[in-house]
N, C-alpha and C. Protein backbone atom coordinates (compact mmCIF):
# COMPACT_ATOMS: atom_id res chain seq x y z
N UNK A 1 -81.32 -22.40 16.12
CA UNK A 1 -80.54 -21.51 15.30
C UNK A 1 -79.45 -22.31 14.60
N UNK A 2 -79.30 -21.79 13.15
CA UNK A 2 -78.10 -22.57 12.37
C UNK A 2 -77.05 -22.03 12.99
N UNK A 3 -75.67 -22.99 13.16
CA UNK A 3 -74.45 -22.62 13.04
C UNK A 3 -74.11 -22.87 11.72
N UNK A 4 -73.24 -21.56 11.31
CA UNK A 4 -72.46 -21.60 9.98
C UNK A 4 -71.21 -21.69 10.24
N UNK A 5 -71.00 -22.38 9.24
CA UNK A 5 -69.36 -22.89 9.16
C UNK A 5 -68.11 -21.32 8.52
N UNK A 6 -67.17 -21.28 9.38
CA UNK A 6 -66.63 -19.82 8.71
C UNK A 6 -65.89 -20.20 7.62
N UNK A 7 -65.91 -19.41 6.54
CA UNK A 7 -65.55 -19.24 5.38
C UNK A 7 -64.09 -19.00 5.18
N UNK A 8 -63.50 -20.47 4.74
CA UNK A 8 -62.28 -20.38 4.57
C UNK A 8 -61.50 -19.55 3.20
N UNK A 9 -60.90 -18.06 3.73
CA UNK A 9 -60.15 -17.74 2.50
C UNK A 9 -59.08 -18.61 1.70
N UNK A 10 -58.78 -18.23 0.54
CA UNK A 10 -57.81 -18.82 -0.05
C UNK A 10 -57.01 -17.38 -0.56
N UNK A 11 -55.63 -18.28 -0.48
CA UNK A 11 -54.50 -17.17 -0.26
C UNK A 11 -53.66 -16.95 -1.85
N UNK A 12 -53.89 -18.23 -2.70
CA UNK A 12 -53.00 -17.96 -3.78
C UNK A 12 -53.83 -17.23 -5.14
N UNK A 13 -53.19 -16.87 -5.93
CA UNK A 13 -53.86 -16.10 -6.79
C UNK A 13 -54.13 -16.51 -8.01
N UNK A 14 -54.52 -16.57 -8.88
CA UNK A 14 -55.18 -16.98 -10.26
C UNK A 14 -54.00 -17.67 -11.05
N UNK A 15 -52.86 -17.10 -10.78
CA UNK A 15 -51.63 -17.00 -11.71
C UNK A 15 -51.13 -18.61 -11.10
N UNK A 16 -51.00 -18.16 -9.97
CA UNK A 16 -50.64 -19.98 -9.15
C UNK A 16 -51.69 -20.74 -9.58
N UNK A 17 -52.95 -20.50 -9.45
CA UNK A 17 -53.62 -21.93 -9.84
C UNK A 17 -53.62 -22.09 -11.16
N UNK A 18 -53.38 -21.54 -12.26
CA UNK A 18 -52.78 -21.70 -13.61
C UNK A 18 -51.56 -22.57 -13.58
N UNK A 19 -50.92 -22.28 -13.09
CA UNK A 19 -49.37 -22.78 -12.81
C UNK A 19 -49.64 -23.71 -12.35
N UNK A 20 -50.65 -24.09 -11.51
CA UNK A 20 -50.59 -25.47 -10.41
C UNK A 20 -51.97 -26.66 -11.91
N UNK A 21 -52.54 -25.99 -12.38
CA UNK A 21 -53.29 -26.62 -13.20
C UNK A 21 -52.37 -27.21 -14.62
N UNK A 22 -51.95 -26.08 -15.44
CA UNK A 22 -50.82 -26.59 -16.10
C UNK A 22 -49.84 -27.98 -15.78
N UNK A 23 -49.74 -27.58 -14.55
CA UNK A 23 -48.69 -28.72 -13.95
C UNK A 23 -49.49 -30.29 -14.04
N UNK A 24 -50.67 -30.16 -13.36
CA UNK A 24 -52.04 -31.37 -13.45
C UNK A 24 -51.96 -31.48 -15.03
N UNK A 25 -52.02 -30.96 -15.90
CA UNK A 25 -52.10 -31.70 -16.82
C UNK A 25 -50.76 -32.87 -17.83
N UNK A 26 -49.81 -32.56 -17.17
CA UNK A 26 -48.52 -32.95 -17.30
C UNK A 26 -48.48 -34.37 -16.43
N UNK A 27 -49.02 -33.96 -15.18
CA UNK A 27 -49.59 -35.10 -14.21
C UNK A 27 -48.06 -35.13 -13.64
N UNK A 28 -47.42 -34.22 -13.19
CA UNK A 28 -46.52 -34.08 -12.63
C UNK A 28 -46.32 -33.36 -11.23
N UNK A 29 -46.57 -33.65 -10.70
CA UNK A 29 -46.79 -32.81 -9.25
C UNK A 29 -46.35 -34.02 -7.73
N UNK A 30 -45.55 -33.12 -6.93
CA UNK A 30 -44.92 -33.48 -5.74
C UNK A 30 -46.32 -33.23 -4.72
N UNK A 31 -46.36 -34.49 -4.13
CA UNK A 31 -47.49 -34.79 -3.12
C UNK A 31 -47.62 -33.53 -2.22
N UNK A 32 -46.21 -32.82 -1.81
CA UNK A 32 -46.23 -31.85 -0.37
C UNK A 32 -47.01 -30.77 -1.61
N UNK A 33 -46.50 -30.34 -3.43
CA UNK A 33 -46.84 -29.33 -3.72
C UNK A 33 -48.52 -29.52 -3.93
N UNK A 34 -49.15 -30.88 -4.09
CA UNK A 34 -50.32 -31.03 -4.28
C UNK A 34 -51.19 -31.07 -3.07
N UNK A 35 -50.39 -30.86 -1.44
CA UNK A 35 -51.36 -30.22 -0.65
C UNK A 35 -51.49 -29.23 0.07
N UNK A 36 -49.97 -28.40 -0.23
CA UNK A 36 -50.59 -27.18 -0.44
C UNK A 36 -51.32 -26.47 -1.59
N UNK A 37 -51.57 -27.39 -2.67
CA UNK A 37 -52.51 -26.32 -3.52
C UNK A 37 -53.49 -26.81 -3.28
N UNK A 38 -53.72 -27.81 -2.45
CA UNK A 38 -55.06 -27.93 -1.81
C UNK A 38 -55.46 -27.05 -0.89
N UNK A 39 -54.63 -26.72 0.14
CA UNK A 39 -55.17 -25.87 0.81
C UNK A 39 -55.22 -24.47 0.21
N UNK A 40 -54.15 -23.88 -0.26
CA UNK A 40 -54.67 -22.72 -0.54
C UNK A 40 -55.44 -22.05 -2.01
N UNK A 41 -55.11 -22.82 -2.97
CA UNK A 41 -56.27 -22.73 -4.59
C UNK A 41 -57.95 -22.48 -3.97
N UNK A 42 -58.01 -21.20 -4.36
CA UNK A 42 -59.57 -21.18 -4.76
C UNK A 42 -60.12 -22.38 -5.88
N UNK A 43 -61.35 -23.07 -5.33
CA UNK A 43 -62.12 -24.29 -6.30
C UNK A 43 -62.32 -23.46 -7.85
N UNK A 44 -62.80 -22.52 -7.49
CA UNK A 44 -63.67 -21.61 -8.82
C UNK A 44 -62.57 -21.32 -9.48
N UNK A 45 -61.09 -20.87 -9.22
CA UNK A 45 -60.12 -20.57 -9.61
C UNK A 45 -59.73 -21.81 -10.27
N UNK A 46 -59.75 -22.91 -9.69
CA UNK A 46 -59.58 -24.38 -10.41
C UNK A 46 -60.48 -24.45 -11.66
N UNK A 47 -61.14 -24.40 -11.19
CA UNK A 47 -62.09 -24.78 -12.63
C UNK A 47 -62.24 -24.06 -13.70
N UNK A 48 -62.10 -22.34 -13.46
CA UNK A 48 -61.97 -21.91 -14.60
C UNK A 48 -60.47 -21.62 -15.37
N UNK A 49 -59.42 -22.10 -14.40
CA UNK A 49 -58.26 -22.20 -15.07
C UNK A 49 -58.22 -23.46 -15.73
N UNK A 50 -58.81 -24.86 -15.29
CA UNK A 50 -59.02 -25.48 -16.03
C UNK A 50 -59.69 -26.06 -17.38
N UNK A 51 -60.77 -24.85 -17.49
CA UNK A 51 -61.56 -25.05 -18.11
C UNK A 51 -61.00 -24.39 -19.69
N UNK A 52 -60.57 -23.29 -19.12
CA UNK A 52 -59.47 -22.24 -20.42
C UNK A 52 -58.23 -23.10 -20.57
N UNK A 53 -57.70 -24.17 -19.48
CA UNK A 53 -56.27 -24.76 -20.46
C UNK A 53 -56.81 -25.79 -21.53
N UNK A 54 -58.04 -26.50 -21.18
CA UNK A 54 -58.53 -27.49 -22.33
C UNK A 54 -59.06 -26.92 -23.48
N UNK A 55 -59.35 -26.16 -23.37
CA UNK A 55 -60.15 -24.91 -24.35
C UNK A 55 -58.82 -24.37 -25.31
N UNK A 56 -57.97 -24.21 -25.01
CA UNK A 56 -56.50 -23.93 -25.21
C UNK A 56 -55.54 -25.29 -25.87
N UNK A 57 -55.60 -26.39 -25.13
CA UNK A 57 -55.34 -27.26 -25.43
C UNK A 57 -56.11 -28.09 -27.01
N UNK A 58 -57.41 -27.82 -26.76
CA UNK A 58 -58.06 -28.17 -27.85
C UNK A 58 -57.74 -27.87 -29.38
N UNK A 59 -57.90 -26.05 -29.26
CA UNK A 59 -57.11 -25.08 -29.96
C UNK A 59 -55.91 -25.67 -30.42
N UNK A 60 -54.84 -25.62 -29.66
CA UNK A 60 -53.62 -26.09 -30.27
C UNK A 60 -53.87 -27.42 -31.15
N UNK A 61 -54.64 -28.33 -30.79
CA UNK A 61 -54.30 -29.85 -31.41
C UNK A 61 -55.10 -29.65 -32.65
N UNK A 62 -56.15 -29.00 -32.55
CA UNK A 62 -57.16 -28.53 -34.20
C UNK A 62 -56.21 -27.83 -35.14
N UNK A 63 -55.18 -26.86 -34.42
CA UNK A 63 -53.97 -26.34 -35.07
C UNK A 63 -53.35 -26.71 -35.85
N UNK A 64 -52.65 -27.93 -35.04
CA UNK A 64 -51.78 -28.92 -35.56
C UNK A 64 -52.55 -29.56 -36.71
N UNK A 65 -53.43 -30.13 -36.31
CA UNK A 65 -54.27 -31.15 -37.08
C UNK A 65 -54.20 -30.41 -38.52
N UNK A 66 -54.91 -28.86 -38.53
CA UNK A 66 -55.12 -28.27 -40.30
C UNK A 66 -54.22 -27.73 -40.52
N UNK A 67 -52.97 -27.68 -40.03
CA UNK A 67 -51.31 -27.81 -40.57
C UNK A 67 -50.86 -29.27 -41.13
N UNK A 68 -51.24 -30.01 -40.48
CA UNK A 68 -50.78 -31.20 -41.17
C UNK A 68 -51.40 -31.73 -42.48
N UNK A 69 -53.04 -31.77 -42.12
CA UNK A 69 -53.88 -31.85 -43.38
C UNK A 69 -53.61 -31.52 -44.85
N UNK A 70 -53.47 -29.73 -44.43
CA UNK A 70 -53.10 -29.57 -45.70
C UNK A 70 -51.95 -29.16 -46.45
N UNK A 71 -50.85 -29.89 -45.88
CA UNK A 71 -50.14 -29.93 -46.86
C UNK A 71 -49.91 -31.34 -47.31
């Protein structure tokens, strides 16, 4: 018979791992705050907050870019 491993919840909410992703991209983050958002950040929560700040990020710099262009 398999033993399964129990399923660790995660406690922080979408809004924190935004906040904690934002922060990663600044590349600014305190070691104690980078393990607790290890422990408690949902992965899936990581990735799709990450995935919408580059998506966002992108946005802004194409922004900039055909503001500058044309004038």
């Amino acid at each position: 018979m398999e033993q399964h491993e129990p399923v660790v919840k995660r406690k922080a909410s979408f809004l924190a791992t935004v906040k904690a992703v934002l922060w990663s991209f600044f590349g600014i983050r305190k070691r104690a705050d980078y393990e607790k958002d290890a422990a408690q950040l949902n992965p899936v929560h990581v990735l799709i907050a990450g995935v919408i700040g580059a998506v966002l990020f992108i946005l802004i710099l194409l922004t900039i870019v055909h503001f500058v262009v044309a004038k």
